[in-house]
Protein backbone atom coordinates (compact mmCIF):
# COMPACT_ATOMS: atom_id res chain seq x y z
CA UNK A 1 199.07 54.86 39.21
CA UNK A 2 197.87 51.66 37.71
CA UNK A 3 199.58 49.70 40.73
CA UNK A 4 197.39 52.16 43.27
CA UNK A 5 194.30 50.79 41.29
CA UNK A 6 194.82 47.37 41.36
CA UNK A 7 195.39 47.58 44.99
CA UNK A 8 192.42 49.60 45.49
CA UNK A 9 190.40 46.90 43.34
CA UNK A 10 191.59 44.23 45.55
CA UNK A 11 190.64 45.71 48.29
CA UNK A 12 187.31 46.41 47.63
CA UNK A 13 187.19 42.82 46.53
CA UNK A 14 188.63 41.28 49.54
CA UNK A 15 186.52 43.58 51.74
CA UNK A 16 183.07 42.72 49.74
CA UNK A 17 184.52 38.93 50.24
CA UNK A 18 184.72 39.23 53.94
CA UNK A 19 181.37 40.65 54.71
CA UNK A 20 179.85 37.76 52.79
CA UNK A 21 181.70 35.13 54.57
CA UNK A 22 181.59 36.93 57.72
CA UNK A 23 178.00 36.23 57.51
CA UNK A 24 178.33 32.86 56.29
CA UNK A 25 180.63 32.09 59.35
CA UNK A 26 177.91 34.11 61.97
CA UNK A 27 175.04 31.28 60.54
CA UNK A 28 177.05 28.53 61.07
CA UNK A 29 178.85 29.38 64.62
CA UNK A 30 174.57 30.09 65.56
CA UNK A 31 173.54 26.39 64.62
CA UNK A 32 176.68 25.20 66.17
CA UNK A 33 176.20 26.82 69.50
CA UNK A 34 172.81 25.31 69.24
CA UNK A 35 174.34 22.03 68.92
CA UNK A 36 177.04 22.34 71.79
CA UNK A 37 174.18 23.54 74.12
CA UNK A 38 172.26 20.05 73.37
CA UNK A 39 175.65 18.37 73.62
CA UNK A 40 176.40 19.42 77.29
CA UNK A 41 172.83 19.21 78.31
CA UNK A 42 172.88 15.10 76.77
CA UNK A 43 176.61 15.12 79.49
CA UNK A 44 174.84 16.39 82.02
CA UNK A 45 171.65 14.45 82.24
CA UNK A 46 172.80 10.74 80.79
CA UNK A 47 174.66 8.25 83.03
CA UNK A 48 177.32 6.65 81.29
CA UNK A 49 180.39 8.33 81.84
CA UNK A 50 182.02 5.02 83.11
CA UNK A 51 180.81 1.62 83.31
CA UNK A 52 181.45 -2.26 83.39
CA UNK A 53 183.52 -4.05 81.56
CA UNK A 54 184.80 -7.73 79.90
CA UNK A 55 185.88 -8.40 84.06
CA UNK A 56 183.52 -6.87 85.90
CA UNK A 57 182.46 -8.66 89.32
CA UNK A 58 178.57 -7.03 87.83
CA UNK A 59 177.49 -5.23 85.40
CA UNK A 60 176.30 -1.45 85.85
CA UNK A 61 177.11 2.79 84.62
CA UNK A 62 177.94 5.40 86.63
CA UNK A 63 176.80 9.17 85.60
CA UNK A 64 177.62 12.61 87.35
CA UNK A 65 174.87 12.57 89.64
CA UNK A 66 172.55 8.78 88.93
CA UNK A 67 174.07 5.47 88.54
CA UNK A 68 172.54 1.94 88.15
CA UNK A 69 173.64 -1.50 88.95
CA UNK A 70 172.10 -4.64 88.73
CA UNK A 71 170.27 -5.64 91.74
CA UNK A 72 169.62 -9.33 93.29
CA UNK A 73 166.98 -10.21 90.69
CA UNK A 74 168.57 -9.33 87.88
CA UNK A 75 167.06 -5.98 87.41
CA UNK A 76 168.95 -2.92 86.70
CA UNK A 77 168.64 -0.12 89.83
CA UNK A 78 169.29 3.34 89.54
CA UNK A 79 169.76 5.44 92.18
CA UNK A 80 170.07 9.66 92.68
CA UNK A 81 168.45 12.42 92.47
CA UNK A 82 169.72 15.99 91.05
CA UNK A 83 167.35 17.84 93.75
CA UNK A 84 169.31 16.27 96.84
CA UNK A 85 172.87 16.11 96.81
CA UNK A 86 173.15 13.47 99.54
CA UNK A 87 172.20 10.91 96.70
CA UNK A 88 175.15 11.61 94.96
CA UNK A 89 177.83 9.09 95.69
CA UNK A 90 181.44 11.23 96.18
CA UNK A 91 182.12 14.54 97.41
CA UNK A 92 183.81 14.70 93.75
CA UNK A 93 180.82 13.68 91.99
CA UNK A 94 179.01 16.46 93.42
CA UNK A 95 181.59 18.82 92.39
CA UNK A 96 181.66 17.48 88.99
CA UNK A 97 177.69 17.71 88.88
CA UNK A 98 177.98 21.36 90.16
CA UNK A 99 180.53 22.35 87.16
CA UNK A 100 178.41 20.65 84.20
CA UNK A 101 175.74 21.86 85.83
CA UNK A 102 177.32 25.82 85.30
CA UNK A 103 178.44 24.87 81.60
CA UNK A 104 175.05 23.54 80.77
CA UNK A 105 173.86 27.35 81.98
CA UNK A 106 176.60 29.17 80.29
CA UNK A 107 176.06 27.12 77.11
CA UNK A 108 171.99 28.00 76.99
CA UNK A 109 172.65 31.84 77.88
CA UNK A 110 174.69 32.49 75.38
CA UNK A 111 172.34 30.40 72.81
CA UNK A 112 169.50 32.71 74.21
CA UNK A 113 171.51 36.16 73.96
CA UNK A 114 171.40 35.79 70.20
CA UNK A 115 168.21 37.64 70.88
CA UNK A 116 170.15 40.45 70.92
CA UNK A 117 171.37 40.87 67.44
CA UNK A 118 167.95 42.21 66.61
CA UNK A 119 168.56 45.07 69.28
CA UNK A 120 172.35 45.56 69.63
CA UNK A 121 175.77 45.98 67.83
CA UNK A 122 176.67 42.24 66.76
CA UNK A 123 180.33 42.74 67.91
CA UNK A 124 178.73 43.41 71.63
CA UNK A 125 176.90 40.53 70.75
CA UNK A 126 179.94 38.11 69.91
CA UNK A 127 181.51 39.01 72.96
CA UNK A 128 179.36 38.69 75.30
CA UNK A 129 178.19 35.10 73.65
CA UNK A 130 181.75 33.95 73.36
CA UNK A 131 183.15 34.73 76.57
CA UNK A 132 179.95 32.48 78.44
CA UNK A 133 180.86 29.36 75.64
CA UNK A 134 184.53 29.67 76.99
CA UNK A 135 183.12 29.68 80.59
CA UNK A 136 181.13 26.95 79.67
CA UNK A 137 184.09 25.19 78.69
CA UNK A 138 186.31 26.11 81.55
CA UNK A 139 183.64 24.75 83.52
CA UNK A 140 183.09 21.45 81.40
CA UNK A 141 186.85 20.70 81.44
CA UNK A 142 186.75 20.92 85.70
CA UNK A 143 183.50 18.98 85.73
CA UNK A 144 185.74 16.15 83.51
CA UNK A 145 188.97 16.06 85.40
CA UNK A 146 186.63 16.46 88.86
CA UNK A 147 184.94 13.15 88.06
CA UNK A 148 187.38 10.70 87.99
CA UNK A 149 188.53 11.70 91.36
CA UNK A 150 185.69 9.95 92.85
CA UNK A 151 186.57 6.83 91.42
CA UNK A 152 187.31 5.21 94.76
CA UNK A 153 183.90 5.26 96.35
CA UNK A 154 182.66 1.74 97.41
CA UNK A 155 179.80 1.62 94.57
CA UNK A 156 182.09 1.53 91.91
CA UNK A 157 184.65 -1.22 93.59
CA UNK A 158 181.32 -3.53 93.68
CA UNK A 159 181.10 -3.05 89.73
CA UNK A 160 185.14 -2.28 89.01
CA UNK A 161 186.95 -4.33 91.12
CA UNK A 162 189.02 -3.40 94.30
CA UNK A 163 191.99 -1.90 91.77
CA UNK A 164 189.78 0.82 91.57
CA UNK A 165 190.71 4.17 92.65
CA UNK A 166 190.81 7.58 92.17
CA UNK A 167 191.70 8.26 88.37
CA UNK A 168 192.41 4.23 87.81
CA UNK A 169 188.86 2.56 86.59
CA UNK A 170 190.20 -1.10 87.14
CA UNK A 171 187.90 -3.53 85.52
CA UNK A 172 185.61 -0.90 84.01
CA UNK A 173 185.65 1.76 81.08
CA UNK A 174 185.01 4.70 79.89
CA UNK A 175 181.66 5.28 78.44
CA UNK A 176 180.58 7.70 75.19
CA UNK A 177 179.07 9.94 77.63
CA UNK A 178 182.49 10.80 79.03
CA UNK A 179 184.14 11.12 75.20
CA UNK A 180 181.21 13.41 74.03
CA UNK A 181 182.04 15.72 77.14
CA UNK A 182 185.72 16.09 75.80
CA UNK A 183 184.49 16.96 72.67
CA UNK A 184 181.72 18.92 74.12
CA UNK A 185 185.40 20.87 75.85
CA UNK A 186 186.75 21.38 72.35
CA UNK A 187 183.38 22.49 70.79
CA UNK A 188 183.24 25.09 73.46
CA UNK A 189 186.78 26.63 73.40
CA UNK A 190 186.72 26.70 69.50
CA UNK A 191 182.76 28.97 69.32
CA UNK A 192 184.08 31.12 71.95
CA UNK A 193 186.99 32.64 69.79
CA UNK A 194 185.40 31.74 66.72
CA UNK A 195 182.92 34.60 68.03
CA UNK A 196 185.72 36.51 69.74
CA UNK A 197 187.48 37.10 66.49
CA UNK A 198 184.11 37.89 64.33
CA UNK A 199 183.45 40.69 67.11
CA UNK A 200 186.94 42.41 66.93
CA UNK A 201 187.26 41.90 62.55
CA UNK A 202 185.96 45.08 61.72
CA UNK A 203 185.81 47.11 58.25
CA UNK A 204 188.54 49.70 57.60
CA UNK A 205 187.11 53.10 56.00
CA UNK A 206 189.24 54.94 53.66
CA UNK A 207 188.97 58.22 51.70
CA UNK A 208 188.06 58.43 48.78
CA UNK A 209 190.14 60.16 45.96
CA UNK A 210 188.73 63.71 45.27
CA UNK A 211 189.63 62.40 41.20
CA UNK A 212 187.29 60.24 41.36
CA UNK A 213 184.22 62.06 42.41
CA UNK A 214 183.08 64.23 46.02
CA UNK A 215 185.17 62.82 48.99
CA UNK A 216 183.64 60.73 51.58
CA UNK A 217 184.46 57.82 53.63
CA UNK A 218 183.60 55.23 51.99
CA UNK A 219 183.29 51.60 54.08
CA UNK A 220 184.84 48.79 52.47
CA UNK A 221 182.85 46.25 51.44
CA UNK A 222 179.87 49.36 51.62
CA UNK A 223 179.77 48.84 47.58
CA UNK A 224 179.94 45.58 45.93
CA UNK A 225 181.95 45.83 42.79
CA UNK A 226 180.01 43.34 40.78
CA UNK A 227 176.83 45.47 41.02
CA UNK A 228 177.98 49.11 40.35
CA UNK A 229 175.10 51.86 38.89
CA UNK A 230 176.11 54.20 36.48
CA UNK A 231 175.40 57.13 39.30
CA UNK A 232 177.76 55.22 41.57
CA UNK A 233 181.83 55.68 41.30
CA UNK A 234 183.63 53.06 42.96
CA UNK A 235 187.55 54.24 42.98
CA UNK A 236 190.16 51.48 41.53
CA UNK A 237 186.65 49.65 39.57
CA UNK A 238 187.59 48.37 36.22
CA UNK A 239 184.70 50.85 34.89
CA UNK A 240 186.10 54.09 36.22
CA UNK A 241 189.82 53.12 35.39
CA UNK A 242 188.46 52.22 31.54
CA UNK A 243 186.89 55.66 31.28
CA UNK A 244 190.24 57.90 30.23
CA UNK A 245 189.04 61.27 30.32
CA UNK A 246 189.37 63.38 27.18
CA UNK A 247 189.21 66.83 27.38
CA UNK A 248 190.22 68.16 30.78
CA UNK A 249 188.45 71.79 31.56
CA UNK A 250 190.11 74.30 33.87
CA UNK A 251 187.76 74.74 36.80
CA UNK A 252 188.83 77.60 38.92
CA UNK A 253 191.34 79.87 36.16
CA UNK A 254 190.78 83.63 35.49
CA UNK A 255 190.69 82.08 31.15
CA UNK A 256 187.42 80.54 31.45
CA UNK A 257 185.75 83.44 29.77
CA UNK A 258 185.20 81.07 25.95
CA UNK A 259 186.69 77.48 25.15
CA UNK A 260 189.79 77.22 23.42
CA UNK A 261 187.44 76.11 20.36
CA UNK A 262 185.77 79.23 19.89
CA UNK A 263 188.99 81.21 19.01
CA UNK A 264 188.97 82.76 15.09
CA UNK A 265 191.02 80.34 12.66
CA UNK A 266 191.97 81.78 9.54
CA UNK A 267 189.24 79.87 7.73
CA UNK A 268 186.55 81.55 9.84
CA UNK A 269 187.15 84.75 8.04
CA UNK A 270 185.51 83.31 4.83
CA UNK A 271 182.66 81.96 6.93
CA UNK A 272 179.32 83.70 5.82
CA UNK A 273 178.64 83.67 9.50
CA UNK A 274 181.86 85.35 10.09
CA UNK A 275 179.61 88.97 11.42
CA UNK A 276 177.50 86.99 13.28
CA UNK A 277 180.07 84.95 14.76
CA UNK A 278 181.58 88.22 15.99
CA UNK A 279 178.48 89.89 17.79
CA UNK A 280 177.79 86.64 19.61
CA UNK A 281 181.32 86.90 21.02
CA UNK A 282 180.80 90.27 21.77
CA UNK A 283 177.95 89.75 24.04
């Protein structure tokens, strides 16, 4: 019996544990969503994915969709436009641009669905927000390997060097734009079943022992053990396993008519309330 309450203690405890750090974990996958949506949008728009190096014939960046280069007078000039494709430089570029360009929405959607906690079940709400951050992942990580691809185009052999090619950057290098996407990838795939796994981590309910007061289902983690009212009974508590109980009372025999107390001792006979005594148990 005193094995059944520890376990029952511990329970309670780990359940009371969970829903606290269950919350704890919600608030912090929120801000970092936030964060990964900036993340992907700073991919999307900036242009240095790759650029000049040490060797470079001139200096210049490339982006997914704009890239500049240094022009006769020494000026930098950047060229394309996100409204009109034809601006951007590889049929690979353009595909890259189109797959940012669907994590960047994924990422925001599922930052603007947390709307819906005030409205709906939070584990709808974790699934729904971490199935578009693994999209926008998927997508991310095809946007990434879709890029380099387009490596041979004759803009970036003026800045890279003829050794260029697909996937081979010759005299350039990779820029921070193209290392924050790859951890933008990881950032994505870790929310998505970070909230995956805080939607399907549910509370078990139990019974609870008809000893220990009216049965009901009782929720773990529904009463906090620290904070227990004297009209609350929380089963395997260190309050109701301290209480022993002392006289136990028959509740449903056919010898409830007088307490066991109440029988004449020898000693009652002397009693001056002995008649007394006698009439009351006759009525």
């Amino acid at each position: 019996m005193g094995k059944t309450m520890k376990y029952m203690e511990s329970s309670h405890m780990y359940s009371t544990k969970f829903m606290r750090n269950s919350k704890a974990v919600g608030v912090l996958w929120g801000i970092f969503s936030v964060c990964y949506a900036i993340i992907v949008m700073v991919v999307f728009t900036q242009d240095e994915w790759i650029g000049d190096g040490d060797l470079s014939k001139s200096s210049g960046n490339f982006g997914l969709w704009r890239w500049c280069v240094d022009s006769d007078n020494g000026r930098e000039k950047c060229r394309g436009q996100l409204t009109d494709f034809s601006t951007i430089l590889s049929t690979a570029f353009t595909a890259a641009t189109v797959f940012v360009g669907l994590s960047v929405l994924a990422g925001w959607t599922a930052v603007l669905f947390m709307v819906l906690f005030v409205r709906y079940s939070s584990s709808l709400v974790y699934k729904l927000c971490g199935s578009l951050q693994i999209l926008s992942g998927l997508c991310l990580v095809v946007g990434i390997l879709c890029f380099p691809s387009g490596w041979d185009n004759e803009e970036v052999r003026a800045v890279c060097g003829e050794k260029a090619d697909s996937y081979s950057l010759g005299t350039c290098g990779v820029r921070w734009v193209y290392l924050l996407a790859v951890i933008a990838f990881c950032d994505a795939i870790i929310l998505g079943c970070l909230a995956l796994t805080l939607a399907t981590k549910k509370l078990k309910y139990v019974e609870e022992d008809p000893a220990y007061g009216q049965p009901r289902t009782v929720y773990h983690g529904e009463i906090n053990p620290g904070f227990v009212g004297d009209t609350q009974s929380l089963y395997g508590s260190r309050k109701s396993v301290s209480h022993k109980p002392g006289v136990v009372m028959n509740q449903g025999g056919e010898d409830d008519g007088y307490s066991l107390y109440s029988q004449i001792t020898g000693r009652s006979h002397q009693s001056p309330f002995r008649g007394t005594y006698q009439q009351n148990l006759m009525l």
